[in-house]
PDB file of N, CA and C in Angstrom:
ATOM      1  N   UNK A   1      93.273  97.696  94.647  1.00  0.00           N
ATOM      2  CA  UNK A   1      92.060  98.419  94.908  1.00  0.00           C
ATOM      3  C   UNK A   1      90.880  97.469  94.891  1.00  0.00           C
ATOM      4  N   UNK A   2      90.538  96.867  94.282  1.00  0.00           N
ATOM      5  CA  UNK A   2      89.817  95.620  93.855  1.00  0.00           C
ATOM      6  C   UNK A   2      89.751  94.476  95.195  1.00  0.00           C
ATOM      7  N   UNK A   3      91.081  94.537  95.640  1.00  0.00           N
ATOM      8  CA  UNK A   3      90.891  93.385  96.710  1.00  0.00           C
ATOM      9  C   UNK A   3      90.776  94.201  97.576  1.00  0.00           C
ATOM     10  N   UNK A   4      90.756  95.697  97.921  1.00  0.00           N
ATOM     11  CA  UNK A   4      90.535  96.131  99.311  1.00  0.00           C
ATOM     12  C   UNK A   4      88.961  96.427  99.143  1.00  0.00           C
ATOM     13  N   UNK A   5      88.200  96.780  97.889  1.00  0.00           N
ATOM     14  CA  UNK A   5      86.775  96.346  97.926  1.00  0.00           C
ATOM     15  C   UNK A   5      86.335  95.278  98.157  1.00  0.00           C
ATOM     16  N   UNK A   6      87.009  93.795  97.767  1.00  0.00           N
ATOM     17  CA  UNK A   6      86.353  92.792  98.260  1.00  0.00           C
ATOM     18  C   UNK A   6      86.393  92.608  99.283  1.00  0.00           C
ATOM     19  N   UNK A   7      87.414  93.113 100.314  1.00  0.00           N
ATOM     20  CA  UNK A   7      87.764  92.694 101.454  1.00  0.00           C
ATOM     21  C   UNK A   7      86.599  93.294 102.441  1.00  0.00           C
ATOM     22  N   UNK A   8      86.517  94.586 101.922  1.00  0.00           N
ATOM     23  CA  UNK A   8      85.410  95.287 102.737  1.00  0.00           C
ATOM     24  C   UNK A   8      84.214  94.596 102.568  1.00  0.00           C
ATOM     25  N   UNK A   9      83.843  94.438 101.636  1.00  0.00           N
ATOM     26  CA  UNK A   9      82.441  93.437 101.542  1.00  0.00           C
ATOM     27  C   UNK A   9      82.110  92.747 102.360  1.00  0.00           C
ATOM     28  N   UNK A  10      83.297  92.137 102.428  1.00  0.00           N
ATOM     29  CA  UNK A  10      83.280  90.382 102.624  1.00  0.00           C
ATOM     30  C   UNK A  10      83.274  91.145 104.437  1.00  0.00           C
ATOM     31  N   UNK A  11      83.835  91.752 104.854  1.00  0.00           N
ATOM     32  CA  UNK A  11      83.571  92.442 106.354  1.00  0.00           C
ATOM     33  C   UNK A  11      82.835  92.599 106.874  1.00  0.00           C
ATOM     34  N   UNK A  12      81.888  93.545 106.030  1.00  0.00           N
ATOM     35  CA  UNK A  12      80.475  94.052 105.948  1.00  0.00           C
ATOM     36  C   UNK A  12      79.483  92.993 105.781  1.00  0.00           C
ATOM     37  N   UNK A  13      79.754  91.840 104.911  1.00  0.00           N
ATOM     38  CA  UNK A  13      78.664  91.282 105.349  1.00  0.00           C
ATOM     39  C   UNK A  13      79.151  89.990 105.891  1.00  0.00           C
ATOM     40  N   UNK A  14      80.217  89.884 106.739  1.00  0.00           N
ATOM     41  CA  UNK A  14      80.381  89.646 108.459  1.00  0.00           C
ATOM     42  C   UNK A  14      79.242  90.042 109.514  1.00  0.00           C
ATOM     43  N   UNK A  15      79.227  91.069 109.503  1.00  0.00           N
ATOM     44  CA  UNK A  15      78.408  92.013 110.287  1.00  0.00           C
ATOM     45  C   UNK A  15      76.798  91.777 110.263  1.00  0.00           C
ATOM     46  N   UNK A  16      76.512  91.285 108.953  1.00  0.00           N
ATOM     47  CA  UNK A  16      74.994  91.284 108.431  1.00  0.00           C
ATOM     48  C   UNK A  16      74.500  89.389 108.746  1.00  0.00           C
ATOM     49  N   UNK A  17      73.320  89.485 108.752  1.00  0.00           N
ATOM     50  CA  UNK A  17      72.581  88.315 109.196  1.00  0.00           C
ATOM     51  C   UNK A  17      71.931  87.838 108.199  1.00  0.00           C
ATOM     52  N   UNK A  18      72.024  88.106 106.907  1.00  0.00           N
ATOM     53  CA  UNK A  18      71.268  87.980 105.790  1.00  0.00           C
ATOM     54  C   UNK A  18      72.061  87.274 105.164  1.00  0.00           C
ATOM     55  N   UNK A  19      73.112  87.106 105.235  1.00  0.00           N
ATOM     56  CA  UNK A  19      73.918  86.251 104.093  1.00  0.00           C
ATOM     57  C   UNK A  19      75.115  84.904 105.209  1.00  0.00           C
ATOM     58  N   UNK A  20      75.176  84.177 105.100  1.00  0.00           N
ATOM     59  CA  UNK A  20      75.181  82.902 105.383  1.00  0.00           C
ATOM     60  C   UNK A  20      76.791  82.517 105.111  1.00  0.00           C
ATOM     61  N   UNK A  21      77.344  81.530 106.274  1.00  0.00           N
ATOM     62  CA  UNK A  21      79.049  81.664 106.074  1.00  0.00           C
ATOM     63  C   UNK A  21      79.415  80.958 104.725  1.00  0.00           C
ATOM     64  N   UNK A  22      78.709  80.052 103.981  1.00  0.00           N
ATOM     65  CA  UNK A  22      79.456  79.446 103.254  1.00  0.00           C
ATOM     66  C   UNK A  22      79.419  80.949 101.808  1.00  0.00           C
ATOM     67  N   UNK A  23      78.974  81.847 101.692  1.00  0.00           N
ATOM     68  CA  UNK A  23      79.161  82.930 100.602  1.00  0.00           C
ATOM     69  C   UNK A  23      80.026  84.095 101.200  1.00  0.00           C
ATOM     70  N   UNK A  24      79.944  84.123 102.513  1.00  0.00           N
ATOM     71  CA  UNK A  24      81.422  85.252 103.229  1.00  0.00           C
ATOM     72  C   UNK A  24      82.508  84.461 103.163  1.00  0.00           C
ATOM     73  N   UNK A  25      82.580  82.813 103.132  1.00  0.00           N
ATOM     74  CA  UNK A  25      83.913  82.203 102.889  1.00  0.00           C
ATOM     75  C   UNK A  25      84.137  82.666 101.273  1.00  0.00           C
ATOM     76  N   UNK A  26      83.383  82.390 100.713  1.00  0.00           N
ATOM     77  CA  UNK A  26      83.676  82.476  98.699  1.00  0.00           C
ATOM     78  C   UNK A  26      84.042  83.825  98.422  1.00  0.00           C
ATOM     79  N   UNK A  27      83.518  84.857  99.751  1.00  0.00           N
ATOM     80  CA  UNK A  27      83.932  86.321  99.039  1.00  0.00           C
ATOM     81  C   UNK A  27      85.066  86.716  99.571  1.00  0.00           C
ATOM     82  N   UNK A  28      85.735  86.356 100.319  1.00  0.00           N
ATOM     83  CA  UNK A  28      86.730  86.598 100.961  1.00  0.00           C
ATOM     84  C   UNK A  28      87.888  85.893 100.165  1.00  0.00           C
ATOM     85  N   UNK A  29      87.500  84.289  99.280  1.00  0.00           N
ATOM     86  CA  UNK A  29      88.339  83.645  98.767  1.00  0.00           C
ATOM     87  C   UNK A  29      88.521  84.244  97.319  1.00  0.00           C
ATOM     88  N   UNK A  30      87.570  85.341  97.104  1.00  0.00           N
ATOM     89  CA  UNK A  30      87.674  85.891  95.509  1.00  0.00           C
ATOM     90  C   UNK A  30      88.386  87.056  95.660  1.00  0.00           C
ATOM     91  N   UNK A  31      88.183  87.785  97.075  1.00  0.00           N
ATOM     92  CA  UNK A  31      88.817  89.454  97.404  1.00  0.00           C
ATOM     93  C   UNK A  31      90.859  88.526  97.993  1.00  0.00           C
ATOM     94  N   UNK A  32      91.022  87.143  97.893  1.00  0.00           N
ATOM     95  CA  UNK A  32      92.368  87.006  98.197  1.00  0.00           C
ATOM     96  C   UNK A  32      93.150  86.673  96.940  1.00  0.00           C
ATOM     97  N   UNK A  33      91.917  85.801  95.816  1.00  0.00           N
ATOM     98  CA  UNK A  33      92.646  85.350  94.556  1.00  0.00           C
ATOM     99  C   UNK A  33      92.735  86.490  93.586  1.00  0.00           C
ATOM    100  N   UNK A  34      91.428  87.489  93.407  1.00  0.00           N
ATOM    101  CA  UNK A  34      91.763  88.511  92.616  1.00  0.00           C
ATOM    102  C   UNK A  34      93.349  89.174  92.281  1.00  0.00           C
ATOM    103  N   UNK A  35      93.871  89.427  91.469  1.00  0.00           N
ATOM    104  CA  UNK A  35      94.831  89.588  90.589  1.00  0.00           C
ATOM    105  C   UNK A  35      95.110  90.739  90.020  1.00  0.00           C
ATOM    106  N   UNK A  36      94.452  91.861  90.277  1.00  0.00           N
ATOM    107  CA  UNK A  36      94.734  92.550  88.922  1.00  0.00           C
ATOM    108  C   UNK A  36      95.282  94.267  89.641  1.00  0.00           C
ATOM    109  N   UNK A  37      96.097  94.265  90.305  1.00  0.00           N
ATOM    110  CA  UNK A  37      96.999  94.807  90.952  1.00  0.00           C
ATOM    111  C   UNK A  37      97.977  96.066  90.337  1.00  0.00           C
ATOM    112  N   UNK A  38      97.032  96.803  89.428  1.00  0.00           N
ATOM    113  CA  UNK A  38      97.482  97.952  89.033  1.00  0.00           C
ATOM    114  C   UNK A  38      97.130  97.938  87.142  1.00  0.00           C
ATOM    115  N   UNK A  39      96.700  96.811  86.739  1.00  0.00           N
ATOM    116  CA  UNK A  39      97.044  96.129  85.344  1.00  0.00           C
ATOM    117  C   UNK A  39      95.844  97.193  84.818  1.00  0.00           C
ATOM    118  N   UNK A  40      94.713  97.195  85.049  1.00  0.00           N
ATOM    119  CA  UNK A  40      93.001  97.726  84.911  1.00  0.00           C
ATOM    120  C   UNK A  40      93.446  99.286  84.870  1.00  0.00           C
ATOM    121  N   UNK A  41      93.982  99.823  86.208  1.00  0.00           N
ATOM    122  CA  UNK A  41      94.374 100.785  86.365  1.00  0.00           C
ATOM    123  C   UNK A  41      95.173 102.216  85.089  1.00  0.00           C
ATOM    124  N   UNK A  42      96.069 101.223  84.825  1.00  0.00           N
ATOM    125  CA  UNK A  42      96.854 101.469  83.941  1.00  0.00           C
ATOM    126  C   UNK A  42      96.782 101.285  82.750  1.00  0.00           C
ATOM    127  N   UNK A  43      96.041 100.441  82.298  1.00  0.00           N
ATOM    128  CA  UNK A  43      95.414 100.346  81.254  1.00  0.00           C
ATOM    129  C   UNK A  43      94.011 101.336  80.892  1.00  0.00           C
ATOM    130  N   UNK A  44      93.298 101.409  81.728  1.00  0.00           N
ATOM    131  CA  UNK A  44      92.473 102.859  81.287  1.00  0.00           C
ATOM    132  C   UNK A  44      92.904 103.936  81.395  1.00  0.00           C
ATOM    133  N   UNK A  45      94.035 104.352  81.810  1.00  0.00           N
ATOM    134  CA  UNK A  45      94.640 105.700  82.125  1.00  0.00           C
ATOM    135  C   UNK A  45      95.255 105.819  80.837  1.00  0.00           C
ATOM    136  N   UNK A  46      96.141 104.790  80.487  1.00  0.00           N
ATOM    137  CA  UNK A  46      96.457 104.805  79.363  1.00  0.00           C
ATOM    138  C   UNK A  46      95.460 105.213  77.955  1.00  0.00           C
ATOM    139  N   UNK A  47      94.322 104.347  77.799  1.00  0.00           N
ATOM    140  CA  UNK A  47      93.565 104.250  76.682  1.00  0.00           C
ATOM    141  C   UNK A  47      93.112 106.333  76.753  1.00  0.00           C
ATOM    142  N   UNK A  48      92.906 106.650  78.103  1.00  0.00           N
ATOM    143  CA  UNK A  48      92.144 107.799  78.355  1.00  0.00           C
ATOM    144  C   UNK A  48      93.054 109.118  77.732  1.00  0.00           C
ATOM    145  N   UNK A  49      94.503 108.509  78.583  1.00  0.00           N
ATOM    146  CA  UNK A  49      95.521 109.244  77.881  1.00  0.00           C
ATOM    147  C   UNK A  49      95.926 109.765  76.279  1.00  0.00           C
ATOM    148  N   UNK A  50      95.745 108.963  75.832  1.00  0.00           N
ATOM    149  CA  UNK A  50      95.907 108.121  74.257  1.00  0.00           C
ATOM    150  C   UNK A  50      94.644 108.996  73.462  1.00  0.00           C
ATOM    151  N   UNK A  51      93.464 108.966  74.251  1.00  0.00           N
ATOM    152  CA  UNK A  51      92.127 109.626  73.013  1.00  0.00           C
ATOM    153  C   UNK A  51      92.306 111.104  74.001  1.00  0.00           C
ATOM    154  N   UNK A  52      92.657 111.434  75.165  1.00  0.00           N
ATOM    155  CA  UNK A  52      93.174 112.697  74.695  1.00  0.00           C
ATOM    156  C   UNK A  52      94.286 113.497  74.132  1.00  0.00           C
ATOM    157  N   UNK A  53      95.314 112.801  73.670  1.00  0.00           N
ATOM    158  CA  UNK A  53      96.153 113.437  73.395  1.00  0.00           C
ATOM    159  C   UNK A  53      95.682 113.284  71.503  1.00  0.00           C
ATOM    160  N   UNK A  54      94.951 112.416  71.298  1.00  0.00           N
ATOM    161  CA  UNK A  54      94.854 112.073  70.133  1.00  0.00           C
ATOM    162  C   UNK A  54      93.407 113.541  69.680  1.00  0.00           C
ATOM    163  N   UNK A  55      92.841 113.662  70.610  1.00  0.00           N
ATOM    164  CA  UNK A  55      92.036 115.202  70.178  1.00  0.00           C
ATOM    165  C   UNK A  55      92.514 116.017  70.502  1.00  0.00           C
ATOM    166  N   UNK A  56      93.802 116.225  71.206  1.00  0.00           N
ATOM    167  CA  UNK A  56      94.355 117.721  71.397  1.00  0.00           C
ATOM    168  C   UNK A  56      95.222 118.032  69.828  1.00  0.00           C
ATOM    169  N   UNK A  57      95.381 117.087  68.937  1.00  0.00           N
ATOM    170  CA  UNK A  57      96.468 116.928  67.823  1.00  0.00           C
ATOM    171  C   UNK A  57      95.230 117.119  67.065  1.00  0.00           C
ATOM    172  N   UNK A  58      94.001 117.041  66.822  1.00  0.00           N
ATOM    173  CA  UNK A  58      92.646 116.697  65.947  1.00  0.00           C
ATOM    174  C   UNK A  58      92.258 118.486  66.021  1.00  0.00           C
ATOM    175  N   UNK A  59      92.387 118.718  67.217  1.00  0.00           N
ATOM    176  CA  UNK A  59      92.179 120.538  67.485  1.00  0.00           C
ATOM    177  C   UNK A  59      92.785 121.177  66.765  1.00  0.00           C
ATOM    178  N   UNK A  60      94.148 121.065  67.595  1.00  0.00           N
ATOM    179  CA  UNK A  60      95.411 121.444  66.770  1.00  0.00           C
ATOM    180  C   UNK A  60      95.900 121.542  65.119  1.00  0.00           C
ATOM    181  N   UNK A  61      95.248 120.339  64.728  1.00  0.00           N
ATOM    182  CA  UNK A  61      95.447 120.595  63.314  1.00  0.00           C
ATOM    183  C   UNK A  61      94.061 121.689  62.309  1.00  0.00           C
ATOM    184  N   UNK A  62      92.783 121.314  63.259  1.00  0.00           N
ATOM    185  CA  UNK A  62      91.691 122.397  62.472  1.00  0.00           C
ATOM    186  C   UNK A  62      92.029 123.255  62.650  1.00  0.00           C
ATOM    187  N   UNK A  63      92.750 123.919  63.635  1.00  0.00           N
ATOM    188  CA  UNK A  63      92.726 125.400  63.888  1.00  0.00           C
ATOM    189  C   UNK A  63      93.640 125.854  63.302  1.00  0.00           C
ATOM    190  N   UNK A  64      95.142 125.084  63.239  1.00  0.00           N
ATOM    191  CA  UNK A  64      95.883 125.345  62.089  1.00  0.00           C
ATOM    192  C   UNK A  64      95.395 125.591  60.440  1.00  0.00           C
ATOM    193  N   UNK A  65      94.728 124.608  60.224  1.00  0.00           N
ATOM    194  CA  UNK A  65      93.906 124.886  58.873  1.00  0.00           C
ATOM    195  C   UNK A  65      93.082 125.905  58.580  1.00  0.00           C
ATOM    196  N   UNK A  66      92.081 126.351  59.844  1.00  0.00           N
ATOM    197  CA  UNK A  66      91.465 127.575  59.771  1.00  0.00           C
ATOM    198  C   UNK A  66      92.098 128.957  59.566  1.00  0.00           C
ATOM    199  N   UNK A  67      93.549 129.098  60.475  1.00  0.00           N
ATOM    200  CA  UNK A  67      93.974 130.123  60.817  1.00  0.00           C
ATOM    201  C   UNK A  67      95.541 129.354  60.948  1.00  0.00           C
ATOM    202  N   UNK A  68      96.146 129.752  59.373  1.00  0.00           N
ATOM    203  CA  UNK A  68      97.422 129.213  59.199  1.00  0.00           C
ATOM    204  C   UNK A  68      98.360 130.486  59.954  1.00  0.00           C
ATOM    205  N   UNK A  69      98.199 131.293  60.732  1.00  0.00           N
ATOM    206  CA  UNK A  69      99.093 132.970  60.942  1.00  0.00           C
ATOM    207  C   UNK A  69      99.143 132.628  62.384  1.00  0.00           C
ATOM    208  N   UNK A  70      98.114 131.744  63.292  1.00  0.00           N
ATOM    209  CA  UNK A  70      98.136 131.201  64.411  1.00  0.00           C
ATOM    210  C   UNK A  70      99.094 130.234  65.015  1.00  0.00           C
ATOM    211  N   UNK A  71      99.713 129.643  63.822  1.00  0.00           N
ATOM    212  CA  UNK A  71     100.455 128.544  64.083  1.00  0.00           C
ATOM    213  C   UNK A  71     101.012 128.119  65.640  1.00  0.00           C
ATOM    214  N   UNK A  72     101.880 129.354  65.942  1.00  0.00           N
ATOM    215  CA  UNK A  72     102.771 129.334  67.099  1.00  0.00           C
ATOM    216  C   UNK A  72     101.768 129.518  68.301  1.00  0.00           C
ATOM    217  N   UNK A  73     100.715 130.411  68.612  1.00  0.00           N
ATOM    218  CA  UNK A  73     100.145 130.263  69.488  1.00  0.00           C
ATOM    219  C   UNK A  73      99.290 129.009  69.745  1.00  0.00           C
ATOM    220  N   UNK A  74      98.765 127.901  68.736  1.00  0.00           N
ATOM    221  CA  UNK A  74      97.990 126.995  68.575  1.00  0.00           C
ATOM    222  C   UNK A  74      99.098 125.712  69.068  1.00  0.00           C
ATOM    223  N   UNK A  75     100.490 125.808  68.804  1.00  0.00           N
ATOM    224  CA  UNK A  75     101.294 125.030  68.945  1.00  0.00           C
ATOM    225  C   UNK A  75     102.152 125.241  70.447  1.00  0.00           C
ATOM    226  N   UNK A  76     101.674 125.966  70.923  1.00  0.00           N
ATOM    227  CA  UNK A  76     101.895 126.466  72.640  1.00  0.00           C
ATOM    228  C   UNK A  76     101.046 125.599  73.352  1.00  0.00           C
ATOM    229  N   UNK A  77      99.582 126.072  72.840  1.00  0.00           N
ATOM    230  CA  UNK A  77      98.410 125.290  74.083  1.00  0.00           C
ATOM    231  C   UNK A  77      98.238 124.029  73.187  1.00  0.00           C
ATOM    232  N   UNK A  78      98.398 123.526  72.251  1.00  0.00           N
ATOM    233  CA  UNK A  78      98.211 122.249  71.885  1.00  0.00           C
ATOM    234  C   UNK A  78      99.442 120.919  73.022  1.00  0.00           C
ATOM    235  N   UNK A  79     100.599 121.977  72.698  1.00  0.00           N
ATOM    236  CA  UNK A  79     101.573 121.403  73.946  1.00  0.00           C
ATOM    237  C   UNK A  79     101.384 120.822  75.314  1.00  0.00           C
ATOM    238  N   UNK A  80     100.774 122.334  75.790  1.00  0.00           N
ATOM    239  CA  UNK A  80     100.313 121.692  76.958  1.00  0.00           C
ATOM    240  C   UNK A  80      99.240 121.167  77.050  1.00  0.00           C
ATOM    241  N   UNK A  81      98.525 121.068  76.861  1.00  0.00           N
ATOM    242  CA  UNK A  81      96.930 119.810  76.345  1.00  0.00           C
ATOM    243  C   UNK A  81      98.069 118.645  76.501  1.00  0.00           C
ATOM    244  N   UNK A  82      98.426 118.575  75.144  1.00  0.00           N
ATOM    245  CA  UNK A  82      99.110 116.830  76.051  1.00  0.00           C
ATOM    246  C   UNK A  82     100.103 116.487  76.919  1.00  0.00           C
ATOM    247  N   UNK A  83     100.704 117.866  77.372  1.00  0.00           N
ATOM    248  CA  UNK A  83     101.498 117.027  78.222  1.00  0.00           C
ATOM    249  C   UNK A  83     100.229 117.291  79.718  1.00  0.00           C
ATOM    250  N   UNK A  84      98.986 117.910  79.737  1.00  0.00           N
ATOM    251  CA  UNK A  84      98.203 117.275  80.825  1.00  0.00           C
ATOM    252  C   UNK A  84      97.943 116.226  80.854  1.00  0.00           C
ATOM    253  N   UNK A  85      97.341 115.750  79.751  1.00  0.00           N
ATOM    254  CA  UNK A  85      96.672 114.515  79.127  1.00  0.00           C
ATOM    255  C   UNK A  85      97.446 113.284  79.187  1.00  0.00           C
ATOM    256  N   UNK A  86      98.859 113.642  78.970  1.00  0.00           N
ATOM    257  CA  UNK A  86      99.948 112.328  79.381  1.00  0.00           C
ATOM    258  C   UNK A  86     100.402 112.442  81.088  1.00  0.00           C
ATOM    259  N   UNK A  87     100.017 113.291  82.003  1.00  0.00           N
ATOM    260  CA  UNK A  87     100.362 113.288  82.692  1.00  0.00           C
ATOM    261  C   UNK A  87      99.876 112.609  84.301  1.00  0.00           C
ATOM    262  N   UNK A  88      97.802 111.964  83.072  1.00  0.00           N
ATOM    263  CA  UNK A  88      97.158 111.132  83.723  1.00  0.00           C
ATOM    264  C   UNK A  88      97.813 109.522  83.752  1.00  0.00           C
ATOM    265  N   UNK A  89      98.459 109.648  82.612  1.00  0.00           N
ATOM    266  CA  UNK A  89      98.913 108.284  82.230  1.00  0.00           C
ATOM    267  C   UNK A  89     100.504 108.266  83.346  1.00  0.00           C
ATOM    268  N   UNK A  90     100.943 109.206  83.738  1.00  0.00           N
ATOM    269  CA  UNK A  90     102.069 108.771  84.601  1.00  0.00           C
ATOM    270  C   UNK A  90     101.470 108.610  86.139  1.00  0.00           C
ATOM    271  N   UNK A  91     100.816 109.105  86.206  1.00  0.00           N
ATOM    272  CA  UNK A  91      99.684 109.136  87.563  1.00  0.00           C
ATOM    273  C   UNK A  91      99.379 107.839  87.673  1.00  0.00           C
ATOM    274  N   UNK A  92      99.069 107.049  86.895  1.00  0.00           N
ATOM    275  CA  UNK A  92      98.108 105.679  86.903  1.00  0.00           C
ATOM    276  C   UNK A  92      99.885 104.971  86.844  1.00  0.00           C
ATOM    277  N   UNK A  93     100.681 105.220  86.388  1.00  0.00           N
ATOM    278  CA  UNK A  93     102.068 104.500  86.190  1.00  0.00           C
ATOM    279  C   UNK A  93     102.097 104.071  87.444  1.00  0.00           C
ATOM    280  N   UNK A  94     102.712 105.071  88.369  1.00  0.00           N
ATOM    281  CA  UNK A  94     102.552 104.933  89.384  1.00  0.00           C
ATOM    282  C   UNK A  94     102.352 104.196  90.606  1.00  0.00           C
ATOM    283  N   UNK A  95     100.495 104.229  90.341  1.00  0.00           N
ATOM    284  CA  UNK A  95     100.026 103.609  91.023  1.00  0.00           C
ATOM    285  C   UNK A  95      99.749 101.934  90.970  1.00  0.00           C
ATOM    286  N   UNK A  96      99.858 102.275  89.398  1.00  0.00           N
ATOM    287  CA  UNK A  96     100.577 100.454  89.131  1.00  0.00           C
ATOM    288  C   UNK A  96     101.327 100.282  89.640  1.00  0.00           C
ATOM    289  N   UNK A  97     102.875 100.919  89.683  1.00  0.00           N
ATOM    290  CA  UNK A  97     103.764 100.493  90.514  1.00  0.00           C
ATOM    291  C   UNK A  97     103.535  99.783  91.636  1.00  0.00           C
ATOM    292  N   UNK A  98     103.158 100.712  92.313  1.00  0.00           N
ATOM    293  CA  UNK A  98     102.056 101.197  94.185  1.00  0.00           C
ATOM    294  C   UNK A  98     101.324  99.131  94.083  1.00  0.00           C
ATOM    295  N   UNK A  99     100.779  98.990  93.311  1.00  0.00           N
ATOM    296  CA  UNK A  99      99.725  97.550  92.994  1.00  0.00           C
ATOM    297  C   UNK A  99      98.472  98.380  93.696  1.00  0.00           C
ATOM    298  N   UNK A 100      97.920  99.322  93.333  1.00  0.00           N
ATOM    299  CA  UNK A 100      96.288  99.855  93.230  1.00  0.00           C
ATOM    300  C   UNK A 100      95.624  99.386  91.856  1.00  0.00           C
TER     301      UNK A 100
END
């Protein structure tokens, strides 16, 4: 994703008269060396994943404490809370795979 933004740049300001070949050569040589091919990706999906599943369990346990007779209904939607919440993190898997 990263190198198809640089790439566009570096296109775009092909096109433009304001910027000069020796900095469309350097941006084009940073949108080919760039590296990071799903790594960024997956790593914030993850972290995002991780602090929500970590407040759906933070819910889950006040409301248990408030209302111990709730248990089973609190332990239904606490369920699915994370398996949404983990289900960003297989999304971004993915697309790591993919190299976005």
């Amino acid at each position: 994703m990263m190198t198809d933004i640089l790439m566009m740049a570096a296109d775009v300001a092909a096109n433009t008269t304001l910027l000069d070949a020796d900095l469309l050569k350097q941006t084009k040589e940073i949108a080919q060396a760039s590296n990071l091919n799903g790594s960024f990706t997956l790593g914030m999906a993850g972290a995002g994943a991780g602090i929500g599943v970590g407040l759906v369990g933070l819910g889950a346990a006040q409301a248990v404490g408030r209302n111990p007779g709730a248990f089973g209904n609190i332990l239904v939607i606490s369920s699915i809370g994370m398996a949404l919440a983990e289900a960003i993190a297989i999304y971004a898997l993915v697309l790591a795979f993919q190299g976005r």
